[in-house]
Protein backbone atom coordinates (compact mmCIF):
# COMPACT_ATOMS: atom_id res chain seq x y z
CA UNK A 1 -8.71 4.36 -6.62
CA UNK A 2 -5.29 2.41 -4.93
CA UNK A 3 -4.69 1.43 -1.87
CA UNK A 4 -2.35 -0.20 0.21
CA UNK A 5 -2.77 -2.91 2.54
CA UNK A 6 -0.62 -4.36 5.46
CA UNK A 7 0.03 -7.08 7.18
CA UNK A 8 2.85 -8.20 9.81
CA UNK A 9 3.41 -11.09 11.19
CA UNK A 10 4.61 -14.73 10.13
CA UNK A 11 4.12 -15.47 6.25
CA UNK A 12 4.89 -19.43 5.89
CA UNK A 13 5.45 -20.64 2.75
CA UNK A 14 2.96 -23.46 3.10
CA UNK A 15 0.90 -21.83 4.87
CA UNK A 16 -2.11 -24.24 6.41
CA UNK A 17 -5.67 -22.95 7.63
CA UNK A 18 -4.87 -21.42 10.68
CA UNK A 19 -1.81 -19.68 9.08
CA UNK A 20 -4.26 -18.18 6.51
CA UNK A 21 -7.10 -17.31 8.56
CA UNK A 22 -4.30 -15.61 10.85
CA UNK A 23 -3.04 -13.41 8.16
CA UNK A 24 -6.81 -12.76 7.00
CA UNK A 25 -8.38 -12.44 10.52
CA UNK A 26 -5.02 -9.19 10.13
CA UNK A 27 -6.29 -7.81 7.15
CA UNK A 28 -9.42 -7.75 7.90
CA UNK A 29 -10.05 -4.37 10.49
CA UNK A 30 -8.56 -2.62 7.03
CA UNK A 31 -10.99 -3.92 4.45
CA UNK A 32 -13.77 -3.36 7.16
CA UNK A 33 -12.98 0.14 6.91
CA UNK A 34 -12.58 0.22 3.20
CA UNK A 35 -15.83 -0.03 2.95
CA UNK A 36 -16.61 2.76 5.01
CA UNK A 37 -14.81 5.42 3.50
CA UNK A 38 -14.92 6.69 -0.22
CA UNK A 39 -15.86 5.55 -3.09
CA UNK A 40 -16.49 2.34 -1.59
CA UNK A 41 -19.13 3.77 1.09
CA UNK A 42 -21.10 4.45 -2.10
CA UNK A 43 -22.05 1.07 -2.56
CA UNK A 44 -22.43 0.27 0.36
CA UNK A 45 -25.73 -1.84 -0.85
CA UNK A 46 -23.98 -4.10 -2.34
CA UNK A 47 -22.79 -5.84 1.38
CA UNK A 48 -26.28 -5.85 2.16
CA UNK A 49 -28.13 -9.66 1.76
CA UNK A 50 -31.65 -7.78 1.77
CA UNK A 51 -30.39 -5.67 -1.70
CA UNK A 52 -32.26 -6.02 -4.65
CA UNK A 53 -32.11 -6.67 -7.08
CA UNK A 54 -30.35 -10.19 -5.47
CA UNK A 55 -27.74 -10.99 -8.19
CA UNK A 56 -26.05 -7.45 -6.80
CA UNK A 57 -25.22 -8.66 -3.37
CA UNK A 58 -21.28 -9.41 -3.11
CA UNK A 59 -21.42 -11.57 0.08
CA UNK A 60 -20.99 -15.02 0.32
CA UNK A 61 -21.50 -17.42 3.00
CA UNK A 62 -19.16 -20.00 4.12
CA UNK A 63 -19.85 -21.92 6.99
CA UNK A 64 -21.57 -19.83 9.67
CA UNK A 65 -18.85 -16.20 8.23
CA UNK A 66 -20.17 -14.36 5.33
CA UNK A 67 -17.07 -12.91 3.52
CA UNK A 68 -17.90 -9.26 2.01
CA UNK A 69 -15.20 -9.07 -0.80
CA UNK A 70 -13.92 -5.58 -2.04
CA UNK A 71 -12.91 -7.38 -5.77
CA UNK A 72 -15.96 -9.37 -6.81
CA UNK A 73 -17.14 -10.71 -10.36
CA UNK A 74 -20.63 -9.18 -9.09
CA UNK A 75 -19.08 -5.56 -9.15
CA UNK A 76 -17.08 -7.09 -12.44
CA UNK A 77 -13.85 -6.15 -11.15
CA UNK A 78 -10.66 -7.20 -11.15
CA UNK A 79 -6.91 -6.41 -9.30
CA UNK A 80 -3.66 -5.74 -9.93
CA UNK A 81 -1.59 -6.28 -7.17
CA UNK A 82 2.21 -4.85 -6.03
CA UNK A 83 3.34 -7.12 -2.94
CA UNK A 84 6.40 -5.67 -1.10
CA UNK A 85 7.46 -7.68 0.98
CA UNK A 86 10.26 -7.36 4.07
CA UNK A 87 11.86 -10.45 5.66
CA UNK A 88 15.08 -10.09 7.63
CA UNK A 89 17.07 -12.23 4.34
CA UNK A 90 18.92 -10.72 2.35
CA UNK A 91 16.94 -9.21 -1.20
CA UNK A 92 17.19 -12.34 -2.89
CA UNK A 93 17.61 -14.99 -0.18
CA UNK A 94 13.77 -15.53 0.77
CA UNK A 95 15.35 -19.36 0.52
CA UNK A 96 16.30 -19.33 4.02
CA UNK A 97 12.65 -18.58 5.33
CA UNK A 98 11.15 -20.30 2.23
CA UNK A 99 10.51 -19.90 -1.27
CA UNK A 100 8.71 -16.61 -2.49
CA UNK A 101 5.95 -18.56 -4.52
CA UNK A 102 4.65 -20.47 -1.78
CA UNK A 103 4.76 -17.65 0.77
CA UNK A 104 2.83 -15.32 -2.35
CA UNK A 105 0.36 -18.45 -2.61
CA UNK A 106 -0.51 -18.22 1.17
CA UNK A 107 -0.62 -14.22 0.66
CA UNK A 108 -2.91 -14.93 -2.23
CA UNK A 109 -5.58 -17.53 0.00
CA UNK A 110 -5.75 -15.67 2.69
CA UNK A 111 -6.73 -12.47 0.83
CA UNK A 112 -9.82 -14.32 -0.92
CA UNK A 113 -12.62 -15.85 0.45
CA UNK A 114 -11.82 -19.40 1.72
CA UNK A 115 -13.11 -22.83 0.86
CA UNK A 116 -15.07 -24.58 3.30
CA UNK A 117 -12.00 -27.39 2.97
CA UNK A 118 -9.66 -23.63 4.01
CA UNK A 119 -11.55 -23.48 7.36
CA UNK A 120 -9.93 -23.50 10.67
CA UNK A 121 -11.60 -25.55 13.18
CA UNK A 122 -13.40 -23.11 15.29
CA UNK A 123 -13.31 -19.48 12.54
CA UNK A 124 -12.50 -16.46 15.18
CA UNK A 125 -14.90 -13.96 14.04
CA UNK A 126 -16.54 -10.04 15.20
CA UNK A 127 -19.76 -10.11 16.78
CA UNK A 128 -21.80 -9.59 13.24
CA UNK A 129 -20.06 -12.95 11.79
CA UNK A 130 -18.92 -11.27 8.65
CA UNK A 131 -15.45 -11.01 7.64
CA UNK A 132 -14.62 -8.43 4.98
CA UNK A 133 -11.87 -9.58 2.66
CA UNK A 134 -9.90 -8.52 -0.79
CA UNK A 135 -10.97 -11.19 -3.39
CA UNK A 136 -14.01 -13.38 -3.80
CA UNK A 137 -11.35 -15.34 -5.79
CA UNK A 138 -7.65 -15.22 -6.37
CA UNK A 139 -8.54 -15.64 -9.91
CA UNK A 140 -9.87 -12.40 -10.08
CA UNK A 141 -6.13 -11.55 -9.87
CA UNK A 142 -4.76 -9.85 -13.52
CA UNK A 143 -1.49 -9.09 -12.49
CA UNK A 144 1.19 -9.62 -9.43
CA UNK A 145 4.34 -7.92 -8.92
CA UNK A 146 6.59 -8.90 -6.48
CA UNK A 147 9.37 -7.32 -4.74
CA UNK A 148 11.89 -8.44 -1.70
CA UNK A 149 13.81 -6.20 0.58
CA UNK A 150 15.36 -6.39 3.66
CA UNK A 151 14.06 -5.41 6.79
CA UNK A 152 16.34 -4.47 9.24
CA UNK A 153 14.48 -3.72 12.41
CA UNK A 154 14.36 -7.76 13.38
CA UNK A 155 17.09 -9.65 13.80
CA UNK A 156 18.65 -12.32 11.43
CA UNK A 157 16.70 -15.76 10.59
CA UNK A 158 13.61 -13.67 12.28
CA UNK A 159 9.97 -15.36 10.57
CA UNK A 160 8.09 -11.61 11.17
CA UNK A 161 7.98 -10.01 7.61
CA UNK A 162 6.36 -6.87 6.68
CA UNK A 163 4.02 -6.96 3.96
CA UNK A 164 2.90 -4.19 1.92
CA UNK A 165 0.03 -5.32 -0.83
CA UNK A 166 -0.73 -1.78 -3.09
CA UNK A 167 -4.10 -2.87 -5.16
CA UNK A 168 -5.23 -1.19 -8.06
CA UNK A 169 -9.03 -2.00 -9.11
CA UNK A 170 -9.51 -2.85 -12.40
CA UNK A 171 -13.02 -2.92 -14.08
CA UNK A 172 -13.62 -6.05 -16.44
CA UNK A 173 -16.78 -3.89 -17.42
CA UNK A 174 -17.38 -0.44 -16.33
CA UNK A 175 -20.87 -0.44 -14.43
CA UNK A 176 -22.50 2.03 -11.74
CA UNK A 177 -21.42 0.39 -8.92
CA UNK A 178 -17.33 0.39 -10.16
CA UNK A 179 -17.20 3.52 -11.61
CA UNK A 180 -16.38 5.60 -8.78
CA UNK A 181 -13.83 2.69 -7.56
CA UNK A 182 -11.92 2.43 -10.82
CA UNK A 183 -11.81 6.14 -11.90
């Protein structure tokens, strides 16, 4: 199973905590969702804290948020990832707005659960505290492509950029709870 994420908005090539929880606070109403809909509604277990056995729960708590990840060492998956993004440069010329391995680095932290250190200072969150995200780690990341385009509904020197993240699930191990995911 693919899918395709997206996100619009400011992407700052050192991006700081807000910045990231920003872009992840965007994300998130899709990844909620995810894991609503098939296969991924099939596991649904696996977000619960109450599941046994234990060692099959995917959550993680971080402060007062738990973070549900979709990609998650505990489903023994992994992700390859296609980022498109669209910034009002020219293909090539991401220099003006900033370099495209710092902005990709802020892409990459705010699609996996954050560090206590990655914390804004007061976490907006929904009313059930949990915020669903892509990775429990960026490490869990086999493969990134990147491409640049221009997007010409904004005007010139404009920060808003279109993202467009296409994730393919990758099984480290094929188990019952991946199976339906990775197929």
């Amino acid at each position: 199973m693919r899918f395709t994420l997206v996100y619009q908005g400011d992407l700052p090539p050192r991006g700081n905590s807000e910045d990231k929880w920003r872009i992840r606070r965007e994300l998130e109403p899709q990844l909620r969702k995810l894991w609503s809909v098939p296969p991924f509604d099939s596991i649904d277990e696996y977000k619960d804290p109450d599941y046994q056995p234990d060692t099959c729960y995917v959550g993680q708590k971080v402060g007062e948020v738990e973070y549900i990840p979709c990609i998650s060492t505990k489903l023994e998956m992994r992700a390859e990832l296609q980022v498109h993004l669209l910034s009002s440069s020219l293909p090539g010329g991401m220099v003006h707005l900033g370099d495209i391995d710092n902005r990709l680095k802020t892409l990459l932290d705010s699609l996996s659960i954050p560090s206590v250190q990655q914390l804004p200072r007061d976490p907006e969150t929904d009313s059930d505290v949990r915020l669903y995200c892509l990775l429990e780690d960026d490490r869990l990341v086999t493969r990134v492509d990147v491409r640049n385009d221009r997007l010409l509904t904004v005007s010139d020197h404009s920060r808003d950029t279109i993202v467009l993240i296409h994730v393919h699930p990758v099984a480290s191990k094929v188990n019952m709870a991946n199976i339906a995911i990775v197929t």
